[in-house]
Protein backbone atom coordinates (compact mmCIF):
# COMPACT_ATOMS: atom_id res chain seq x y z
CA UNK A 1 7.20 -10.76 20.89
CA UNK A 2 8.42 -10.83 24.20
CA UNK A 3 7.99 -7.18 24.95
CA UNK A 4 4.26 -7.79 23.91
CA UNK A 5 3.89 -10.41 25.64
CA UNK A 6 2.91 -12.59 22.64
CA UNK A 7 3.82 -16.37 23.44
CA UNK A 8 3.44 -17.03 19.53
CA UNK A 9 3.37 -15.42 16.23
CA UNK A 10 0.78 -17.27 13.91
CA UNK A 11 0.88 -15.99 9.89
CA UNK A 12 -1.55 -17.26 6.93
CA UNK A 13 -2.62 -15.60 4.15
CA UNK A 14 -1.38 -11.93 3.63
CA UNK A 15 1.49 -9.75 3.64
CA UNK A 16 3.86 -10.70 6.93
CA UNK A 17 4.26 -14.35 5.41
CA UNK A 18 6.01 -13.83 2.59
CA UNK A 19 7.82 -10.56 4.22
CA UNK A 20 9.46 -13.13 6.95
CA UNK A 21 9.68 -16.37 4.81
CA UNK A 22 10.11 -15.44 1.20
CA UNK A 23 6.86 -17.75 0.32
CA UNK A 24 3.13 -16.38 -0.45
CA UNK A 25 0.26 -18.73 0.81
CA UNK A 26 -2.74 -19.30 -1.89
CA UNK A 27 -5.97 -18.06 -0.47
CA UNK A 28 -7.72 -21.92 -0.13
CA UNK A 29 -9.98 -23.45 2.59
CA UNK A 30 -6.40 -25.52 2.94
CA UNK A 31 -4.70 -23.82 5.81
CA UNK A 32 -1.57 -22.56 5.34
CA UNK A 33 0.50 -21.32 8.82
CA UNK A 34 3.15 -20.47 9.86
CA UNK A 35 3.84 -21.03 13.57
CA UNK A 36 6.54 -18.80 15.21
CA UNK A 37 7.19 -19.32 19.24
CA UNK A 38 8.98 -16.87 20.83
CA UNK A 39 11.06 -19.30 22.28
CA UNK A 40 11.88 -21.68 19.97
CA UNK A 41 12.14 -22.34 16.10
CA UNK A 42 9.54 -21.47 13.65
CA UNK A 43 7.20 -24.00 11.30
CA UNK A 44 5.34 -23.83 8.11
CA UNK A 45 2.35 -25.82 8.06
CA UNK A 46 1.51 -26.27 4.05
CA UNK A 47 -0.95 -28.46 2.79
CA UNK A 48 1.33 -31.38 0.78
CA UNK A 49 0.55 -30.23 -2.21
CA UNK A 50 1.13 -26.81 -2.02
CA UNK A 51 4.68 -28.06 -0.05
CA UNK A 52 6.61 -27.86 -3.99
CA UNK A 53 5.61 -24.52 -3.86
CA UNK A 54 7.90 -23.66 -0.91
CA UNK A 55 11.72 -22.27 -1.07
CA UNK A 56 12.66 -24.17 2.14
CA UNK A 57 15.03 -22.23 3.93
CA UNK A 58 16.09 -24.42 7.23
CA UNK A 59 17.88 -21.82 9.59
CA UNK A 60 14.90 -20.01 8.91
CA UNK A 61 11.73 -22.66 9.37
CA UNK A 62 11.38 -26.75 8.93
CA UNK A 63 8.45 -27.32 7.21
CA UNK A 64 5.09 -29.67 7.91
CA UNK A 65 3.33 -30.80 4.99
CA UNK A 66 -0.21 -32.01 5.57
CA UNK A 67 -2.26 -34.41 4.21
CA UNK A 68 -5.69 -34.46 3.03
CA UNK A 69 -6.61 -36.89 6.45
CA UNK A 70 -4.83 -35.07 9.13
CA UNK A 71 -6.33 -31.76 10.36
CA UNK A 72 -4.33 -28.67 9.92
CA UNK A 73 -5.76 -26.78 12.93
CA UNK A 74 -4.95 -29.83 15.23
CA UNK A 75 -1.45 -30.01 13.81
CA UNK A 76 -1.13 -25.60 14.78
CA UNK A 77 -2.51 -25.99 18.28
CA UNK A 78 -0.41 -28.74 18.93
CA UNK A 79 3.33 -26.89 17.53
CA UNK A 80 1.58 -23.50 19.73
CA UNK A 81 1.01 -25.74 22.47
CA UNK A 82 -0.22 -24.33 26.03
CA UNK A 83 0.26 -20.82 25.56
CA UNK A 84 -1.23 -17.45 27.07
CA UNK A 85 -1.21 -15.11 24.33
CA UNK A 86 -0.58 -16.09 20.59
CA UNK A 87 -0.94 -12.80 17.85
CA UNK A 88 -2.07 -14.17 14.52
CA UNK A 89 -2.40 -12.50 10.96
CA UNK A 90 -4.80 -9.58 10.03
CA UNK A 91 -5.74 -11.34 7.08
CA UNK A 92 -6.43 -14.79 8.41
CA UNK A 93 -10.02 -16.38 7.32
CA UNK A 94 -12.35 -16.61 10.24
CA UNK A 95 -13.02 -19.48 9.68
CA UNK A 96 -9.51 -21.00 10.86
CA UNK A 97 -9.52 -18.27 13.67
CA UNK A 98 -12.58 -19.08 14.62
CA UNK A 99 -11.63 -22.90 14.66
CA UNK A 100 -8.55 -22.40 16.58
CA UNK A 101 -9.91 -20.61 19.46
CA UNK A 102 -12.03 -23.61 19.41
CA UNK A 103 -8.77 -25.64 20.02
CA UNK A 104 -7.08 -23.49 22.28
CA UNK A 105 -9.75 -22.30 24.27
CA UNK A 106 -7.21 -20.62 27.51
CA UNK A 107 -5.34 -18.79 24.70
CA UNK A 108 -6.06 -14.76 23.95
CA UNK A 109 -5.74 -14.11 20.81
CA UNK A 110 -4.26 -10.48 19.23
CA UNK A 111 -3.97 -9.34 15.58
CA UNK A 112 0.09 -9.60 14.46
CA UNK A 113 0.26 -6.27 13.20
CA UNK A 114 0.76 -5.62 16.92
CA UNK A 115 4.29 -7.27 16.01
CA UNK A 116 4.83 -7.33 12.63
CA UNK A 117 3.60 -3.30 11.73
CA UNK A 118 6.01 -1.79 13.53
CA UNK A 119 9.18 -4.54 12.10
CA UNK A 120 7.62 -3.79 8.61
CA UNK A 121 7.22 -0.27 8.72
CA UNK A 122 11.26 0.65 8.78
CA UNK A 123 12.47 -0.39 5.71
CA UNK A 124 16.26 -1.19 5.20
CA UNK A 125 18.38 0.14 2.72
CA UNK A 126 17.76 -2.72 0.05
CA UNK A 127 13.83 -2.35 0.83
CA UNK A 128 13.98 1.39 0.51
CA UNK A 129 15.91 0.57 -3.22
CA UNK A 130 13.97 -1.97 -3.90
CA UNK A 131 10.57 0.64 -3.67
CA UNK A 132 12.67 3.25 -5.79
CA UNK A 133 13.11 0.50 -8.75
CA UNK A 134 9.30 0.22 -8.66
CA UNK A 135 8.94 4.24 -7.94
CA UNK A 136 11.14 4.89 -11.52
CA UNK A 137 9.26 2.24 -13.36
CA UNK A 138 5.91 3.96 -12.19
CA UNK A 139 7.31 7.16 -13.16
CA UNK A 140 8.52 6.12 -16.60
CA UNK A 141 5.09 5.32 -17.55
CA UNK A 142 3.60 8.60 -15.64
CA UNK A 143 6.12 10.54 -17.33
CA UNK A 144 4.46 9.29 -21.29
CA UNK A 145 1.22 10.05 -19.60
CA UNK A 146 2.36 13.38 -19.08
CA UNK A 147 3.74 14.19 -22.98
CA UNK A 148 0.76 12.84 -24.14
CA UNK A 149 2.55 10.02 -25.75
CA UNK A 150 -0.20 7.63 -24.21
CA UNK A 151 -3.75 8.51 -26.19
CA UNK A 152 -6.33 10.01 -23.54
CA UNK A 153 -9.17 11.51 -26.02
CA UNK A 154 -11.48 9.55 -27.49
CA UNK A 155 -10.78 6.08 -25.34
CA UNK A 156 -12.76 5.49 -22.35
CA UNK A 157 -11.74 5.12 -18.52
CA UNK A 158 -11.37 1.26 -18.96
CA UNK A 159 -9.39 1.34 -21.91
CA UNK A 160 -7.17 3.82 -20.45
CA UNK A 161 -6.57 2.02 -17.15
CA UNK A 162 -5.69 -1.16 -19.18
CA UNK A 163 -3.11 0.90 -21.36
CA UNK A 164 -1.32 2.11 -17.95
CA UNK A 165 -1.49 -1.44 -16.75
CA UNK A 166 0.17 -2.90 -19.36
CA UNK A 167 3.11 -0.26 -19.31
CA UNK A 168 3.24 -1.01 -15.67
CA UNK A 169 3.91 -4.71 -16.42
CA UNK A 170 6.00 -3.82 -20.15
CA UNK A 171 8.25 -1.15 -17.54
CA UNK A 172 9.15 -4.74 -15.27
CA UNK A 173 6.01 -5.22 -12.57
CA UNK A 174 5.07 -8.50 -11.29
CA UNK A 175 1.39 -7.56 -11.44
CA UNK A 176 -0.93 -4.20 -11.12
CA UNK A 177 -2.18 -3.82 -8.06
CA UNK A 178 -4.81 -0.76 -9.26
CA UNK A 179 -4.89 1.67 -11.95
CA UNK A 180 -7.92 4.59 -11.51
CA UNK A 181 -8.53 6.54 -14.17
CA UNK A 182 -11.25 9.02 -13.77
CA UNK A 183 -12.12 11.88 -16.12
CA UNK A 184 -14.72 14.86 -14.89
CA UNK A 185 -16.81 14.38 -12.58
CA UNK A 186 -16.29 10.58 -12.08
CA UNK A 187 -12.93 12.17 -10.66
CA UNK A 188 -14.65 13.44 -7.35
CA UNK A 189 -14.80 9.77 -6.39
CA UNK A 190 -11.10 9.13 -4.92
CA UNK A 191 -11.33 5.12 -5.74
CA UNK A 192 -13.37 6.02 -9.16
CA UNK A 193 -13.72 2.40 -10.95
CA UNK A 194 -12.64 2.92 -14.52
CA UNK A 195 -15.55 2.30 -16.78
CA UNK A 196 -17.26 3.21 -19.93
CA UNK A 197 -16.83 6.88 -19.57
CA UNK A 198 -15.09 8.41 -22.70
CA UNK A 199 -12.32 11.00 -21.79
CA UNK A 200 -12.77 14.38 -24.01
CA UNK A 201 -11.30 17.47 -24.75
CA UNK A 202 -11.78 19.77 -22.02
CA UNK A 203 -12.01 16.80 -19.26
CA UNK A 204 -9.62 16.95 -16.23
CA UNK A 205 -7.87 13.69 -15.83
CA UNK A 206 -7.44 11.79 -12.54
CA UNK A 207 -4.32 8.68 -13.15
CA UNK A 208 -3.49 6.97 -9.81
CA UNK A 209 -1.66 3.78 -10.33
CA UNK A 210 0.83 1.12 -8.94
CA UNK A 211 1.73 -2.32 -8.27
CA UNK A 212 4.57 -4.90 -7.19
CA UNK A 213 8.01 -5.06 -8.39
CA UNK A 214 10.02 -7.63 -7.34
CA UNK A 215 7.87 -7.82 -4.03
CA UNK A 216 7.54 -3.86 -2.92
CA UNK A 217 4.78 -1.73 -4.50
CA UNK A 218 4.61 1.36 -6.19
CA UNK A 219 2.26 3.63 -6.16
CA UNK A 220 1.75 7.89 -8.04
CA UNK A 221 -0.76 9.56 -8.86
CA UNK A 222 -0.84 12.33 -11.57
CA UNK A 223 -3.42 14.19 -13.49
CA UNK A 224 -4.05 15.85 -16.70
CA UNK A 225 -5.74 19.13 -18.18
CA UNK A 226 -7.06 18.04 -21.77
CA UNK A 227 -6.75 21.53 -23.36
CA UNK A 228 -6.68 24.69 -21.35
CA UNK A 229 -7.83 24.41 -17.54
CA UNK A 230 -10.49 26.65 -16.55
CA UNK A 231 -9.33 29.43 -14.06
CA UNK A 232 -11.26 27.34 -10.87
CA UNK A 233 -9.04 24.05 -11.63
CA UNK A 234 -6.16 26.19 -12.25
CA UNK A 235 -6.35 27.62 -8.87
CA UNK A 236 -7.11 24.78 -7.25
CA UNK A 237 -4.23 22.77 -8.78
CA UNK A 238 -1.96 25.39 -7.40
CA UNK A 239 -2.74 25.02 -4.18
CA UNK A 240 -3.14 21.28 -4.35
CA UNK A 241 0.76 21.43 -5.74
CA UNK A 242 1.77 23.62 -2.60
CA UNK A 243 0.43 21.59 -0.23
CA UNK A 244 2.02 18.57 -1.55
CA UNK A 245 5.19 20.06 -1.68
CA UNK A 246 4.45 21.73 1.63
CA UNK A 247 3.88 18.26 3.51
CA UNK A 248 6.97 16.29 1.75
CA UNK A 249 9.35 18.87 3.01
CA UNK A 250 7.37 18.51 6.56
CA UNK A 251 7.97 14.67 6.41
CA UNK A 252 11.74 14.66 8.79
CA UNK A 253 12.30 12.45 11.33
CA UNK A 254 10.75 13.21 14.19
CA UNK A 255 7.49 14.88 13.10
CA UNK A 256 4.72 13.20 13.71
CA UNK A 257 2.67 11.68 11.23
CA UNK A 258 -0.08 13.64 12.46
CA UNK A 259 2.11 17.32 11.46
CA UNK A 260 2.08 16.20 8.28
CA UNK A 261 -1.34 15.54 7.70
CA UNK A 262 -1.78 18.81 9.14
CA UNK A 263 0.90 21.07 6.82
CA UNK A 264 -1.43 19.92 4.17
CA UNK A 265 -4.49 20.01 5.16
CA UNK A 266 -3.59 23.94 6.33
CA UNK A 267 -2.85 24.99 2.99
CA UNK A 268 -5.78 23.44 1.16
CA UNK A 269 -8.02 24.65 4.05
CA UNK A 270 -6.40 28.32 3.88
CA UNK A 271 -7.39 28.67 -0.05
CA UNK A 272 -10.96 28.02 1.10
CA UNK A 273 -11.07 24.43 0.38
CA UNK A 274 -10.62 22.33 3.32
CA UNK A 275 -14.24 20.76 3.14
CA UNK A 276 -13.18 19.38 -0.30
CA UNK A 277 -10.13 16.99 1.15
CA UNK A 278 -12.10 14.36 2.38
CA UNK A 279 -9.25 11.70 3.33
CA UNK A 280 -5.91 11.11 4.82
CA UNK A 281 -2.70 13.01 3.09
CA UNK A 282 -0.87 9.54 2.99
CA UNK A 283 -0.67 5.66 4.10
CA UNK A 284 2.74 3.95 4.60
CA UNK A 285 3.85 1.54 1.65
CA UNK A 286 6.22 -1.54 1.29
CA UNK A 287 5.39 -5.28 0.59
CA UNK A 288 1.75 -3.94 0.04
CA UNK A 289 0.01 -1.07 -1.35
CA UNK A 290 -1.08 0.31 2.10
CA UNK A 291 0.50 -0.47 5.31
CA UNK A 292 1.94 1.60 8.21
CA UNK A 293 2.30 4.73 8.95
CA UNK A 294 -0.72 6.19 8.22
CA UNK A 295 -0.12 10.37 7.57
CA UNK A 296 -3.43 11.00 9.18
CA UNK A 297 -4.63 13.27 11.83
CA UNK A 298 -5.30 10.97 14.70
CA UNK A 299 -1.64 8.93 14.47
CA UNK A 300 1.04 10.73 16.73
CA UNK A 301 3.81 8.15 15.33
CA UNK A 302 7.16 10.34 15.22
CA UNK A 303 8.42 9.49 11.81
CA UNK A 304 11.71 7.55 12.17
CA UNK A 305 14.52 6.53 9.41
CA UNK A 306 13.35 3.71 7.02
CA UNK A 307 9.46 4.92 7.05
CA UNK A 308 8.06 5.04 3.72
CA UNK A 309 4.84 6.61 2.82
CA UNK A 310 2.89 8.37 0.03
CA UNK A 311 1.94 12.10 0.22
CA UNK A 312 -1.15 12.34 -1.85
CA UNK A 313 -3.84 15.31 -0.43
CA UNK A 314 -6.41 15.94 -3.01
CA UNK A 315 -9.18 17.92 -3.54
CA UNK A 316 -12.83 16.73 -5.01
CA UNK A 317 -16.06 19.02 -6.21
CA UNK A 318 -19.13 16.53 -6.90
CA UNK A 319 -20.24 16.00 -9.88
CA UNK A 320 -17.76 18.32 -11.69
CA UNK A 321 -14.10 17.07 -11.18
CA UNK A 322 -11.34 15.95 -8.57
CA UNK A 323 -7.51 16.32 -8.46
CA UNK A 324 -4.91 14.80 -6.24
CA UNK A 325 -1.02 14.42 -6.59
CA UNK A 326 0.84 11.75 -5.17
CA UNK A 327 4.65 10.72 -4.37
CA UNK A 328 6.15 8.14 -2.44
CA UNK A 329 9.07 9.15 0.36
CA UNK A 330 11.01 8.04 2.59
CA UNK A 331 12.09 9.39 6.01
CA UNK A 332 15.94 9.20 6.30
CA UNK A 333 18.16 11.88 8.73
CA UNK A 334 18.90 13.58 5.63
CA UNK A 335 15.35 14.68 5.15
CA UNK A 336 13.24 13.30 3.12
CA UNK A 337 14.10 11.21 0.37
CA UNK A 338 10.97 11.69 -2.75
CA UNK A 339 11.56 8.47 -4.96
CA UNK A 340 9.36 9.70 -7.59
CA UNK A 341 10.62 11.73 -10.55
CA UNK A 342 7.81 12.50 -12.95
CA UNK A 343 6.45 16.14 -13.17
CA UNK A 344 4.31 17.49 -10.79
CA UNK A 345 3.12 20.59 -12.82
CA UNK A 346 -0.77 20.48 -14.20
CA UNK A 347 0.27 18.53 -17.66
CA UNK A 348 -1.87 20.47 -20.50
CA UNK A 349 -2.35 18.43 -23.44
């Protein structure tokens, strides 16, 4: 903070909150904050009866309950104080940003990922375990995908997604954060919505799923040929696979995350079907689903030991089908580390 220049640190609702204090503030028009100067010791302002909720930790943070009567933005600008610059969270409502400023009227204010993104984004070695316990528990349910010992024909999108959800939770999640499931053409859409579609024989099958363990996320994406591919997706899923494979063995320390993006993109683009990868090859991953790095063209971040991230290019013909093959890794000066297991061959079933 005081390389940044930030006076305070101010967190609500979202990720950092829980990441430096171990407790997750309920979205409510109660304000929830926690106040962090960068010269003295940090508070968490809790509505009183959402205070129960909190694992007080004192060398950490005292806490300050408030009361129905007493307003929680007067009770912030007064622990902030007279300050010049104050960085508050990404995910705070406007509506307490917005009546803050009011308060503190001399103060700048700057988002905390400013401060927080960069402190997130190397993970430790219990973090980096912590996101291979969820990475095997994905891939134990990817890998019955794969055998076929999860039933694809015949049940629609939704029922599908629900089935993967539920092995997700069965396989020791907290909750699902997503689970796409997109068959034919609905598979051109990357974020397809699972719906009524029924999944039959001959369909192409797009699975991308995660969620939290123990509070880090997981996060694969596999797909699967129901009966014999047709020569196009076979070709395609080649190339798809080498490019993948390409761009994890580009991910070292040092390379920028824009090199990446590029080692895949190159190969899909050589095989004639650049125009058809239509988003980044990756997004870093931790306490939530998508947070820094970014494997896109326009970051030059050198990746560093500790950065975690998902390689996932993918390529997407309208109306007819998509495919795209994902893994989580980790940057470490061994090279990089893949935490997911499952097969990354075109499962034929």
């Amino acid at each position: 903070m005081v390389d940044a220049s930030v006076d305070a640190l101010l967190l609500s609702v979202g990720a950092d909150l829980p990441w430096l204090c171990g407790y997750e503030a309920m979205p409510l028009e109660r304000l929830t904050m926690l106040v962090v100067p960068n010269d003295g010791a940090a508070t968490l302002v809790v509505p009183r009866l959402e205070a129960a909720r909190v694992t007080e930790r004192s060398a950490l943070f005292s806490l300050r309950p408030w009361d129905e009567t007493e307003d929680p933005v007067a009770i912030v600008s007064g622990l902030v104080g007279r300050r010049d610059r104050v960085a508050i969270g990404d995910h705070t409502w406007a509506r307490f940003l917005i009546d803050l400023q009011s308060a503190m009227p001399s103060t700048t204010f700057t988002k905390a990922t400013e401060i927080t993104g960069p402190l997130r984004m190397r993970k430790d070695g219990s973090e980096v375990e912590a996101l291979r316990r969820a990475a095997h528990a994905a891939d134990r349910v990817a890998t019955r995908l794969r055998a076929g010992e999860i039933e694809l024909a015949g049940r629609t999108e939704a029922e599908v997604s629900a089935e993967l959800g539920r092995q997700l939770l069965d396989e020791g999640h907290d909750r699902v954060n997503f689970s796409i499931v997109a068959t034919g053409g609905n598979a051109a859409s990357p974020h397809h919505h699972p719906g009524p579609t029924v999944i039959a024989p001959g369909d192409l099958l797009l699975c991308d799923f995660g969620g939290t363990m123990a509070g880090y996320c997981s996060d694969i994406t596999r797909c699967i040929s129901l009966g014999e591919p047709s020569a196009e997706v076979a070709e395609a899923y080649a190339v798809l696979h080498a490019a993948q494979q390409a761009a994890v063995a580009a991910a070292t320390v040092g390379t920028s995350c824009s090199d990446v993006d590029a080692v895949a993109r190159r190969r899909i683009a050589e095989a004639g079907w650049g125009d058809r990868f239509i988003h980044r090859t990756g997004h870093g991953i931790g306490v939530e689903a998508h947070e820094d790095p970014y494997i896109v063209s326009t970051n030059s971040l050198p990746l560093a030991p500790g950065h975690a991230f998902s390689i996932e290019p993918g390529i997407y013909v309208d109306d007819r089908w998509g495919m795209r093959l994902e893994d989580i890794v980790v940057a470490t000066d061994d090279g990089p580390d893949v935490l997911n297991r499952a097969g990354h061959d075109l499962a034929v079933i």
